[in-house]
C-alpha atoms as a PDB file:
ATOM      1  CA  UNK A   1      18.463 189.753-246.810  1.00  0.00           C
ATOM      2  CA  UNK A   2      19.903 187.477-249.513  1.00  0.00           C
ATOM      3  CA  UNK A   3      21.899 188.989-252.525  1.00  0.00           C
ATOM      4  CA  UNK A   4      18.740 188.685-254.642  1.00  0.00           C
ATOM      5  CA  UNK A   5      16.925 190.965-252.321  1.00  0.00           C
ATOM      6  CA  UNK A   6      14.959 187.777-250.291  1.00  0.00           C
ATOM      7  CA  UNK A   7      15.116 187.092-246.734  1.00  0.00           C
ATOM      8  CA  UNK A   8      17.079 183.948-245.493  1.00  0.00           C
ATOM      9  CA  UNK A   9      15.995 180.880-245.423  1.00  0.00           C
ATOM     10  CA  UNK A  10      14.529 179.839-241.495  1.00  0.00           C
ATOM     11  CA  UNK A  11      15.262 176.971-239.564  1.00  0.00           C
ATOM     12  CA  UNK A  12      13.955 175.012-237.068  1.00  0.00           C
ATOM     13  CA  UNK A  13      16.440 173.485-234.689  1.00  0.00           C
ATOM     14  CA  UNK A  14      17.718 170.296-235.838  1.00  0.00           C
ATOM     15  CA  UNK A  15      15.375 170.319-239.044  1.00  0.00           C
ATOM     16  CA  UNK A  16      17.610 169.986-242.030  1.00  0.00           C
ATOM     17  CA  UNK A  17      15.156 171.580-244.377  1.00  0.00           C
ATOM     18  CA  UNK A  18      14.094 175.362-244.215  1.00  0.00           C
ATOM     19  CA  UNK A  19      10.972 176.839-243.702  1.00  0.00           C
ATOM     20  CA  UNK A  20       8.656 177.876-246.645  1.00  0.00           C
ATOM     21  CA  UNK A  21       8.618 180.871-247.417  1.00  0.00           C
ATOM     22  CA  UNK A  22       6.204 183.462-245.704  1.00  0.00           C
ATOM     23  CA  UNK A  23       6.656 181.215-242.396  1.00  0.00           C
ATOM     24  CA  UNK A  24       8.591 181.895-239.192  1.00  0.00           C
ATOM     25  CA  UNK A  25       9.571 180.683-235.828  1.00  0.00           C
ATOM     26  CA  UNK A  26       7.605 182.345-233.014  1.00  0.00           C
ATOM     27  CA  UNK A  27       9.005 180.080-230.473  1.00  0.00           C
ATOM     28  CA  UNK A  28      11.383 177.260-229.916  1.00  0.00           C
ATOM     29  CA  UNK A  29      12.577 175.262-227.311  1.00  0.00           C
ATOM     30  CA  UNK A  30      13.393 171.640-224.857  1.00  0.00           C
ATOM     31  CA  UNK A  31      11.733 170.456-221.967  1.00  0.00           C
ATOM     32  CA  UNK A  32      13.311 170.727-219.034  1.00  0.00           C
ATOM     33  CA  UNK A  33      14.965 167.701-217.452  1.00  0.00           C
ATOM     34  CA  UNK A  34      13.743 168.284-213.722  1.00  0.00           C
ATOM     35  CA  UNK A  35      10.092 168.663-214.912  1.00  0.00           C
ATOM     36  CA  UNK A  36      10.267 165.819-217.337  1.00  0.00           C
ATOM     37  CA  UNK A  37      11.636 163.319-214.621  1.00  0.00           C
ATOM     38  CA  UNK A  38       8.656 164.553-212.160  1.00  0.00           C
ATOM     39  CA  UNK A  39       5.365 164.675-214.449  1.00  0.00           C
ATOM     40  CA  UNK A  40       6.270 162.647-217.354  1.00  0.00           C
ATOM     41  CA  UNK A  41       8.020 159.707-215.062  1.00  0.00           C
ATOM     42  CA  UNK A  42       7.065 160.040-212.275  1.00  0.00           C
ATOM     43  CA  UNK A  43      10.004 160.912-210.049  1.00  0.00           C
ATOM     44  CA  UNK A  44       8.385 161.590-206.926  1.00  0.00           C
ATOM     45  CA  UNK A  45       6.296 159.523-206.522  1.00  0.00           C
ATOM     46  CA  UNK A  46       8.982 156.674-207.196  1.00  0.00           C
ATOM     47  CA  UNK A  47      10.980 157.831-204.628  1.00  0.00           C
ATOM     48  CA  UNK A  48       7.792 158.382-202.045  1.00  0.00           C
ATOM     49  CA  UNK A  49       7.388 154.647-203.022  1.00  0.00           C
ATOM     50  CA  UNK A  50      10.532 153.793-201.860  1.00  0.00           C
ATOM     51  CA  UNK A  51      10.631 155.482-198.990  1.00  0.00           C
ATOM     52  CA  UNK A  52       7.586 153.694-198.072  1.00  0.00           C
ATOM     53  CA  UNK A  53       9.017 150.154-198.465  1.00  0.00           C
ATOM     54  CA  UNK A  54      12.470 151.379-196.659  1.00  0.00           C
ATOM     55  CA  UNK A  55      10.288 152.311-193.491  1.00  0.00           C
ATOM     56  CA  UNK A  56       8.530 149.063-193.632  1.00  0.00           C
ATOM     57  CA  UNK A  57      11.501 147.138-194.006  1.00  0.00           C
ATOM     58  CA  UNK A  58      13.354 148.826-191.272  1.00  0.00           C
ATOM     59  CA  UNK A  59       9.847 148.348-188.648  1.00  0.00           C
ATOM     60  CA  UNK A  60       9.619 145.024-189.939  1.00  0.00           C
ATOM     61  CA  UNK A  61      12.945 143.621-189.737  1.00  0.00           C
ATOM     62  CA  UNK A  62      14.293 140.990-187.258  1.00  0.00           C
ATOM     63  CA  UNK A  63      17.756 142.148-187.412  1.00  0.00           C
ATOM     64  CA  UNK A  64      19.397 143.452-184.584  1.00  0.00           C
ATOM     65  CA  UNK A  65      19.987 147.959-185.270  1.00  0.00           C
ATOM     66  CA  UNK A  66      23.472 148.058-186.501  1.00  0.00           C
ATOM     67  CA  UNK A  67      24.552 144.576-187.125  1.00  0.00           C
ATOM     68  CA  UNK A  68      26.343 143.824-190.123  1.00  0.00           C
ATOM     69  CA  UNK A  69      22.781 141.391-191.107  1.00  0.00           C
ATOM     70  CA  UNK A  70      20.973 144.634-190.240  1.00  0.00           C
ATOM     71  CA  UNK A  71      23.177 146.891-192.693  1.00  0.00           C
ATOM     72  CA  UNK A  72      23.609 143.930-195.424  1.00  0.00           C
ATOM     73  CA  UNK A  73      19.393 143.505-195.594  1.00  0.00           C
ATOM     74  CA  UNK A  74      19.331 147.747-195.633  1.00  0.00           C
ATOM     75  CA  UNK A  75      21.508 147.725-198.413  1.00  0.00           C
ATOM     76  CA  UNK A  76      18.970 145.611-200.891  1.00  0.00           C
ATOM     77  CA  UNK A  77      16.201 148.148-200.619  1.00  0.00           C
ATOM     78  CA  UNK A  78      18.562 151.219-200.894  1.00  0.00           C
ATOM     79  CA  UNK A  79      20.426 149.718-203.829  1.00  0.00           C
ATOM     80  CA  UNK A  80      16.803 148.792-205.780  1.00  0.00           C
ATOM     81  CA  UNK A  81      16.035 152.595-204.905  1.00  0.00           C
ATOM     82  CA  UNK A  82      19.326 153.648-206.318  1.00  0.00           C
ATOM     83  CA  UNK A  83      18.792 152.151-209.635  1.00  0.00           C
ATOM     84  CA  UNK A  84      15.621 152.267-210.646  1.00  0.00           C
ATOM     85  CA  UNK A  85      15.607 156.787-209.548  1.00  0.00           C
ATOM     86  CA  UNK A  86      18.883 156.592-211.930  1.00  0.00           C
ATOM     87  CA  UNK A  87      17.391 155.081-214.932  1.00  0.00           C
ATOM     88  CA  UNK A  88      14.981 157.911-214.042  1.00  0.00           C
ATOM     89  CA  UNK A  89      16.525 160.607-214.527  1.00  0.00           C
ATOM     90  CA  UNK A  90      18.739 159.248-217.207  1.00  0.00           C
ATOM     91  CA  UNK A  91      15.566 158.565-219.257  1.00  0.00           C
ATOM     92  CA  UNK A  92      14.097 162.014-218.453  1.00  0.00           C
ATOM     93  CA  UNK A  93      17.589 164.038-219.470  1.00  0.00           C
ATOM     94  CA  UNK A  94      17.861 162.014-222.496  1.00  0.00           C
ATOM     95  CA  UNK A  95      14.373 162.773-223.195  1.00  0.00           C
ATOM     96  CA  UNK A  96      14.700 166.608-222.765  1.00  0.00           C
ATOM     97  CA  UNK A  97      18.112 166.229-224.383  1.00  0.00           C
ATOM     98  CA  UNK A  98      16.369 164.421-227.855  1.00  0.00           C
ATOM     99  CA  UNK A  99      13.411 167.277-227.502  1.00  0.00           C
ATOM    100  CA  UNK A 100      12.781 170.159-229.432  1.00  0.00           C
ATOM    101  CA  UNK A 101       9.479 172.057-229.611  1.00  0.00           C
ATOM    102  CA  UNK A 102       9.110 174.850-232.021  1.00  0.00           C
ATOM    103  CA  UNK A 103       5.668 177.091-232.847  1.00  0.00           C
ATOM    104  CA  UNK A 104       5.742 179.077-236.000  1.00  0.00           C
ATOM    105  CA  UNK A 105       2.835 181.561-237.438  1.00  0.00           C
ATOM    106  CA  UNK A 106       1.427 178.269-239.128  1.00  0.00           C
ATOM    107  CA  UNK A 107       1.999 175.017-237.142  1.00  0.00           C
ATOM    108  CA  UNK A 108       3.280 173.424-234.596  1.00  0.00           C
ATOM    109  CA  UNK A 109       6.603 171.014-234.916  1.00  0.00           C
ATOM    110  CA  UNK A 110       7.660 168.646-232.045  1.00  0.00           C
ATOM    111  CA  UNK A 111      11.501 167.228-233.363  1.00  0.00           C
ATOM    112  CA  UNK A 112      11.511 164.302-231.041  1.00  0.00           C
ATOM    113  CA  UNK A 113      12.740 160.393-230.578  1.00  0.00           C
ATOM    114  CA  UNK A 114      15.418 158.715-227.850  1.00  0.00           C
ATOM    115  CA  UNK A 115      15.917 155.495-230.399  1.00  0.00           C
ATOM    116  CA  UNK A 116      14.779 157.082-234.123  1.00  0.00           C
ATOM    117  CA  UNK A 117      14.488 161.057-234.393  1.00  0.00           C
ATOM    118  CA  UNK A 118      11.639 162.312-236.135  1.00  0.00           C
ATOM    119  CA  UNK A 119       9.948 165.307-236.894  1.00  0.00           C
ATOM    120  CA  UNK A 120       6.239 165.698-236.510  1.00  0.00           C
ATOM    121  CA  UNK A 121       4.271 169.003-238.076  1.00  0.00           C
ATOM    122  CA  UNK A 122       0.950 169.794-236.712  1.00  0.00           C
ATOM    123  CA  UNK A 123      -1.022 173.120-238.791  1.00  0.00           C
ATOM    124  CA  UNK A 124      -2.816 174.704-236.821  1.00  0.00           C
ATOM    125  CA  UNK A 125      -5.869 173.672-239.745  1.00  0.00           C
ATOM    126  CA  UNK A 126      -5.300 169.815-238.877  1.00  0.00           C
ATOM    127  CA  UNK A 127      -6.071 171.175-234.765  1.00  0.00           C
ATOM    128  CA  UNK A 128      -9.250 170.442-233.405  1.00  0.00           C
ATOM    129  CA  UNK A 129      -8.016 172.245-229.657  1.00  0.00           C
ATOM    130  CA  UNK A 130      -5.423 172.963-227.167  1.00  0.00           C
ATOM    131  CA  UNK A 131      -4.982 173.332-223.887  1.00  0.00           C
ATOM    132  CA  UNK A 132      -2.658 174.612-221.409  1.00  0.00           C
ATOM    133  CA  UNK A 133      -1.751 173.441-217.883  1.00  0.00           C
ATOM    134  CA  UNK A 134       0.695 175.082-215.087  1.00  0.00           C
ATOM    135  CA  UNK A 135       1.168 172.221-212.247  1.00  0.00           C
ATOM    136  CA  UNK A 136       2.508 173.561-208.871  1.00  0.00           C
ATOM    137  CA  UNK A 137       5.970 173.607-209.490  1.00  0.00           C
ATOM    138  CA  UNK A 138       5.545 176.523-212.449  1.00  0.00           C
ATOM    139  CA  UNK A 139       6.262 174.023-214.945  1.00  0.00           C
ATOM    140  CA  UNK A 140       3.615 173.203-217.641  1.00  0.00           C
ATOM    141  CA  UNK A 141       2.458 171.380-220.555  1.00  0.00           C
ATOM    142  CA  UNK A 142       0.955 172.285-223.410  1.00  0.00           C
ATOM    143  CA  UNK A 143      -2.116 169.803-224.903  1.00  0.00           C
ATOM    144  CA  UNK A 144      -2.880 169.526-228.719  1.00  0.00           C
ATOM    145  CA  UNK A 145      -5.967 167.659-230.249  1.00  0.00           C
ATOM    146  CA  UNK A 146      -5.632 166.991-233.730  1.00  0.00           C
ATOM    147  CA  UNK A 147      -8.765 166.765-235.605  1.00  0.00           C
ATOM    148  CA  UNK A 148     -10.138 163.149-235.872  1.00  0.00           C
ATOM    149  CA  UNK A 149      -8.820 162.268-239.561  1.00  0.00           C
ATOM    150  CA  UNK A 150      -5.689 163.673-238.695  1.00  0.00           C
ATOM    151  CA  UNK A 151      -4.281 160.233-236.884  1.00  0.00           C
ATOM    152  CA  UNK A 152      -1.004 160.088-235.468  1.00  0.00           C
ATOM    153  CA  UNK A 153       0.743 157.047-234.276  1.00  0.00           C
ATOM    154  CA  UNK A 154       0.971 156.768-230.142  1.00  0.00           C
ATOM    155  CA  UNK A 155       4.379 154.840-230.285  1.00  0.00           C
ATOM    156  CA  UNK A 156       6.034 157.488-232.085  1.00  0.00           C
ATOM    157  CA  UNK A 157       4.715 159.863-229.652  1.00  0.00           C
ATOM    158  CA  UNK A 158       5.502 158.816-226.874  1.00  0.00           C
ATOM    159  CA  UNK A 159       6.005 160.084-224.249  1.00  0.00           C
ATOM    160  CA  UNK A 160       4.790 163.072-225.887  1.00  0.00           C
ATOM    161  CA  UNK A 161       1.258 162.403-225.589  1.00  0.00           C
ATOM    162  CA  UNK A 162      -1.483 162.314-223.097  1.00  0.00           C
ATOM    163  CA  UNK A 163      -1.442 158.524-221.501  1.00  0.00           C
ATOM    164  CA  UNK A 164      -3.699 155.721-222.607  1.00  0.00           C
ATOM    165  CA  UNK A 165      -5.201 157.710-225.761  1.00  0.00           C
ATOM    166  CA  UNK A 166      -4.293 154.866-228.121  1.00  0.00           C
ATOM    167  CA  UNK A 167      -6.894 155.053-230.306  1.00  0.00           C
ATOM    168  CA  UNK A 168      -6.691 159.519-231.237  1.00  0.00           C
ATOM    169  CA  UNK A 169      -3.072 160.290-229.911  1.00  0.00           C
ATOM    170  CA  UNK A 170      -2.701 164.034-228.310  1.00  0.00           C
ATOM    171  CA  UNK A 171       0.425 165.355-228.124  1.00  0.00           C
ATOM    172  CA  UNK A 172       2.054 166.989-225.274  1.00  0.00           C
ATOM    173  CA  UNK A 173       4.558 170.031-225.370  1.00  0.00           C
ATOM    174  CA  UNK A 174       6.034 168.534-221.738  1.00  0.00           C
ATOM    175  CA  UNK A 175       8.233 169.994-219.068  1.00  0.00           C
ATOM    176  CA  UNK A 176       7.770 173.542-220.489  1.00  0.00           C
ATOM    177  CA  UNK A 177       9.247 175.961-217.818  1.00  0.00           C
ATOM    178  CA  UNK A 178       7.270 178.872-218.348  1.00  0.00           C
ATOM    179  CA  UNK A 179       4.183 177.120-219.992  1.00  0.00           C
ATOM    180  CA  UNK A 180       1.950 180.329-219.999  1.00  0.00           C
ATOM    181  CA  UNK A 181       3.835 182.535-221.931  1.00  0.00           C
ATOM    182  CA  UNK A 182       4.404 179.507-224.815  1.00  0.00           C
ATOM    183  CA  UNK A 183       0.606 179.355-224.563  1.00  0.00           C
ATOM    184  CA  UNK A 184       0.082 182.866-225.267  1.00  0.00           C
ATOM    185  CA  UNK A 185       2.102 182.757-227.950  1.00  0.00           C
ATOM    186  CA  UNK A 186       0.913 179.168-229.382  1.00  0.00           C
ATOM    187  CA  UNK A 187      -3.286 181.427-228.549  1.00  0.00           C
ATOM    188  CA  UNK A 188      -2.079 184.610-230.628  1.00  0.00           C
ATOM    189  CA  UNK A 189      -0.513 182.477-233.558  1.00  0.00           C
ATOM    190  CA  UNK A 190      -3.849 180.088-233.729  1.00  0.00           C
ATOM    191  CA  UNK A 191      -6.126 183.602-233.637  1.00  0.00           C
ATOM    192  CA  UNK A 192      -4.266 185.466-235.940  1.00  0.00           C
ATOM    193  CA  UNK A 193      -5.924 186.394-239.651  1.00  0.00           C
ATOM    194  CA  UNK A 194      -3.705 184.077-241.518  1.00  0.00           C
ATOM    195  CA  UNK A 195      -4.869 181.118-239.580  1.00  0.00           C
ATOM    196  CA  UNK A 196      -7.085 178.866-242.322  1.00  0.00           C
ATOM    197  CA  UNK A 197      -9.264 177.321-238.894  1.00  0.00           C
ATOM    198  CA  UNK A 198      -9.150 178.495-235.566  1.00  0.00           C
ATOM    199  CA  UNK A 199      -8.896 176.079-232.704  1.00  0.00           C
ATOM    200  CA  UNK A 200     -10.342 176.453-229.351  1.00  0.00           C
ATOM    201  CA  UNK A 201      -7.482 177.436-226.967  1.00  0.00           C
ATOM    202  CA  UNK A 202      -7.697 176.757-223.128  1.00  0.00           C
ATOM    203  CA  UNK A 203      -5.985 177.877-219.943  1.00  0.00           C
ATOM    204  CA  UNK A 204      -6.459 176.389-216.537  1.00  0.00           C
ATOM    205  CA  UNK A 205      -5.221 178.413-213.813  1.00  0.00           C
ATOM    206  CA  UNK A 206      -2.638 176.037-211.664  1.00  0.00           C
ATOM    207  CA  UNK A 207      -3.797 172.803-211.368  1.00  0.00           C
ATOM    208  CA  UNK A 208      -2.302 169.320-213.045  1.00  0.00           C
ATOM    209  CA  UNK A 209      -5.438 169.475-215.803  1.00  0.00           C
ATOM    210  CA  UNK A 210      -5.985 170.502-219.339  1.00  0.00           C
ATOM    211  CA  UNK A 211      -9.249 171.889-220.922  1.00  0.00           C
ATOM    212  CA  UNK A 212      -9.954 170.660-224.127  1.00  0.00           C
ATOM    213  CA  UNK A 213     -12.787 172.587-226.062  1.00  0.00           C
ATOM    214  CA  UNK A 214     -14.117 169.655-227.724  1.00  0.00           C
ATOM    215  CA  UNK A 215     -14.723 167.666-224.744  1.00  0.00           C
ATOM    216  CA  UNK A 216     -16.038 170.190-223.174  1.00  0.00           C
ATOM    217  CA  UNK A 217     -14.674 169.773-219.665  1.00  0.00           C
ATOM    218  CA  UNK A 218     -10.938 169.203-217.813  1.00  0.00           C
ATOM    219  CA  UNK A 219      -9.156 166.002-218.711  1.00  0.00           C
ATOM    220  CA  UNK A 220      -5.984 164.488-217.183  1.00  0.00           C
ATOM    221  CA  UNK A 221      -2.293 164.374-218.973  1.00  0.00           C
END
């Protein structure tokens, strides 16, 4: 409590201006870096990729096995490999590194940008759904569908946001590590009585998808 008798101002991480009053931070938190390089881009598969084009370059080689030709031709593929799984994971720890989520008893605040920080607010009255997804790892993501009027601009999203939805943007709370329990939380914020609307809230039980009430079926991030 203040000297006045109030209660202190709240804060969001790396939000310069306090909350209003009567509103609070349920929840807060970054992506993780690991789960950020794998679902958002694409680590694996990358490196599945190539491991695929080493294996075809090693069966398809004229090169004698262990020749200094053989080595100096293995060392192109390797070396492309290197690079492009290092910009990577740079990109994905800078992401989760330039991340903050936060869910309060009223909206929904995603404090991102690599290049320009910004801070976008989503009410849970501007929501038209959300979903949740838990991909096999235990990581998650968290879906939000704003309500059609309610634009948002992809670019500045990105890649916060469900691909190729140019037209109506839906953000993504990505690389959450323990995705249900932010979902509960996000699900008992949206139902409670203070809540002006209440948004459909979905959970899927393990698999890569997110169910979004308004479409009425399981869509892809």
């Amino acid at each position: 409590m203040t000297e006045n008798g109030a209660a202190p101002a709240a804060y969001i991480r790396g939000v310069p201006h306090p909350l209003p009053a009567g509103e609070h931070v349920l929840w807060e938190g970054a992506p993780a870096p690991g789960a950020v390089a794998n679902h958002v881009y694409h680590r694996r598969l990358i490196a599945l990729y190539f491991a695929g084009m080493l294996a075809w370059w090693m069966a398809d080689t004229t090169e004698t096995f262990g020749s200094s030709a053989f080595f100096a031709g293995l060392g192109v593929p390797i070396g492309l490999s290197v690079i492009v799984l290092v910009i990577v994971e740079t990109l994905a720890r800078v992401t989760a590194r330039t991340t903050w989520y936060a869910i309060t008893n009223k909206r929904i605040v995603l404090k991102i940008g690599m290049v320009v920080p910004m801070s976008i607010n989503l009410p849970f009255s501007r929501l038209q759904s959300a979903g949740i997804a838990v991909f096999k790892d235990g990581t998650g993501q968290i879906l939000l569908t704003p309500q059609k009027e309610h634009r948002l601009a992809y670019i500045a999203l990105w890649p916060h946001c469900r691909v190729w939805m140019i037209n109506h943007p839906q953000p993504l709370l990505r690389g959450l590590v323990d995705a249900k329990a932010v979902g509960a939380i996000l699900a008992s914020a949206i139902a409670a009585p203070s809540s002006d609307q209440q948004p459909r809230f979905e959970r899927t039980a393990s698999q890569p998808t997110l169910g979004v009430g308004a479409l009425g079926h399981p869509v892809g991030a």
